[in-house]
Protein backbone atom coordinates (compact mmCIF):
# COMPACT_ATOMS: atom_id res chain seq x y z
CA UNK A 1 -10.98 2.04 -3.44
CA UNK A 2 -14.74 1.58 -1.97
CA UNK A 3 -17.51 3.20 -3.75
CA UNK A 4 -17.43 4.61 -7.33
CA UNK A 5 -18.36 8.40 -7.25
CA UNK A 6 -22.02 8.85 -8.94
CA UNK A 7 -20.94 11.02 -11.72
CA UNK A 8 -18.87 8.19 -13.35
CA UNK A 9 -21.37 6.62 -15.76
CA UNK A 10 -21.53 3.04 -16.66
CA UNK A 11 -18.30 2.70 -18.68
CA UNK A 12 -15.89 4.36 -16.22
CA UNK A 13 -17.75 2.36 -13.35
CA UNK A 14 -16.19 -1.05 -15.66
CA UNK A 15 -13.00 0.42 -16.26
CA UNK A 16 -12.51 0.98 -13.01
CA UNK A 17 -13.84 -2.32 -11.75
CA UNK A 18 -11.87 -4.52 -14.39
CA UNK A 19 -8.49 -2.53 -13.24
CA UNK A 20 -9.24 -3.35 -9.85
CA UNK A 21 -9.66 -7.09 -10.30
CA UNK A 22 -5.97 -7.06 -12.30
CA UNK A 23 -3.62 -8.86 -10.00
CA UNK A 24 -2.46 -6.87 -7.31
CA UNK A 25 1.43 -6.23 -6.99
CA UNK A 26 3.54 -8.35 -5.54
CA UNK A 27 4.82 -7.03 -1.65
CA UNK A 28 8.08 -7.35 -3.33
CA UNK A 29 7.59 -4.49 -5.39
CA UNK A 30 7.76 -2.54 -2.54
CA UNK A 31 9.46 -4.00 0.24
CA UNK A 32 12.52 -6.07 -0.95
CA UNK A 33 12.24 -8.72 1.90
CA UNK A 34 15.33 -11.34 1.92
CA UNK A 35 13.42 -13.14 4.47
CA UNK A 36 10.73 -13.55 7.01
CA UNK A 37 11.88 -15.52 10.26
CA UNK A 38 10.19 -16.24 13.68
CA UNK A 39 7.80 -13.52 12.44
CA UNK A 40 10.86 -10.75 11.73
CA UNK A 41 10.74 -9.34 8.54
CA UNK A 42 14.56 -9.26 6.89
CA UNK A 43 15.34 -6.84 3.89
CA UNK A 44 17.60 -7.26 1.25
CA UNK A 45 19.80 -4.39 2.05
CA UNK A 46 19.63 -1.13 3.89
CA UNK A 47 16.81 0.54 1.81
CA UNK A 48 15.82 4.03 2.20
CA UNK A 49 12.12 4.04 2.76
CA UNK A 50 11.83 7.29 1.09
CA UNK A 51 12.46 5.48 -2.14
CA UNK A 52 9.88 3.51 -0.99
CA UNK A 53 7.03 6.09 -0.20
CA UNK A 54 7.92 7.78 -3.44
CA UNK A 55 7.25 4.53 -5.43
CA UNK A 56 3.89 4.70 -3.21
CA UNK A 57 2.78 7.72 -3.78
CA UNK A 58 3.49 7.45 -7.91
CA UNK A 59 1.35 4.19 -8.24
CA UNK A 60 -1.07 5.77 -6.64
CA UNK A 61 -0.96 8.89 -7.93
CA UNK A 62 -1.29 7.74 -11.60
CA UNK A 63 -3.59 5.32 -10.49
CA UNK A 64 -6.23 7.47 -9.02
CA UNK A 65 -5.13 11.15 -9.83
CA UNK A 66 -5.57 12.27 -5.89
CA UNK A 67 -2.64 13.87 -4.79
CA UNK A 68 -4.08 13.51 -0.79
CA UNK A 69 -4.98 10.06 -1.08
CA UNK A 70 -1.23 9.19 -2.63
CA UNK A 71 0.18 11.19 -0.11
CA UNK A 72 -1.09 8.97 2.54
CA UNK A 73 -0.74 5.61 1.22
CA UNK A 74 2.74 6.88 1.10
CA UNK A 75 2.87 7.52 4.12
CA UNK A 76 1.55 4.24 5.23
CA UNK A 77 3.97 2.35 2.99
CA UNK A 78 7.10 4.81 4.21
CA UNK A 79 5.78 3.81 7.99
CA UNK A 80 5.11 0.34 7.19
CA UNK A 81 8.97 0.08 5.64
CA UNK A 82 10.61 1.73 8.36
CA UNK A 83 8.44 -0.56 11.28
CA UNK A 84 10.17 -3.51 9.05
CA UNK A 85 13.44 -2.22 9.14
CA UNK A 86 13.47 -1.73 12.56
CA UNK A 87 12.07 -5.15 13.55
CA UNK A 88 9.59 -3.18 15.17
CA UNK A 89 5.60 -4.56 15.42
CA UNK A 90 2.41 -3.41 17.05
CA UNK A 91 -1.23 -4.27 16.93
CA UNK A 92 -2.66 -1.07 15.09
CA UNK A 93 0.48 -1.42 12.73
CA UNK A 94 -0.26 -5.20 11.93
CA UNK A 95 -3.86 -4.43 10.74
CA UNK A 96 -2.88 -1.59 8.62
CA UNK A 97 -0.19 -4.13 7.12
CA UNK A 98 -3.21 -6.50 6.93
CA UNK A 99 -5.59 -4.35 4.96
CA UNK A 100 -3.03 -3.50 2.54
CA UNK A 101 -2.61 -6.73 2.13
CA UNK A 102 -6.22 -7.59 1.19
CA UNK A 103 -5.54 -4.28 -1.07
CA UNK A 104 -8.32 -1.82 1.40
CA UNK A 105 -7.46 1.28 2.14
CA UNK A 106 -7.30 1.19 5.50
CA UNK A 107 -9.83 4.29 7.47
CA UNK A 108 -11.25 4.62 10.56
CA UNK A 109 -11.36 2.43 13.44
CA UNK A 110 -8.50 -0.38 12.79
């Protein structure tokens, strides 16, 4: 998640470090995708993305204990989910998908 605040002291700073090397988790915990075709993204079954951001904003929650921060990876994920459902695609939303991806948080200019 970037930069380690300077408070933490060494021992956090490796905690932290080792849990972010851990394997990331799989897309499919997220988004249950049946299939990706021509470039269209096909889910499993009608999902409701708000089962989706909640998941989201849990992980992150216990993850990094910032309620703001899990609120808009939630957000992200709940937009990202619908976009999917909808067979719907745009530049700005493709990078966002993209950083995700390489698990950044994506901020700023996209």
């Amino acid at each position: 998640i970037g930069d380690l605040p300077e408070e933490f002291d060494e021992e956090e700073r490796v905690s932290v470090r080792k849990k972010r090397k851990k394997k990331q988790p799989a897309e499919a915990d997220f988004f249950p995708v049946e299939k990706i075709e021509n470039g269209i993204c096909y889910l499993k079954d009608m999902v409701d993305t708000r089962e989706i951001e909640k998941k989201a904003y849990i992980t992150v929650y216990e993850k990094t204990e910032c309620d703001d921060l899990a609120g808009y990876i939630a957000d992200d994920f709940g937009l990202i989910a619908d976009s999917i459902m909808l067979h719907y695609s745009d530049e700005w939303l493709e990078k966002v998908i993209s950083c995700y991806k390489e698990a950044i948080i994506p901020c700023g200019k996209l």
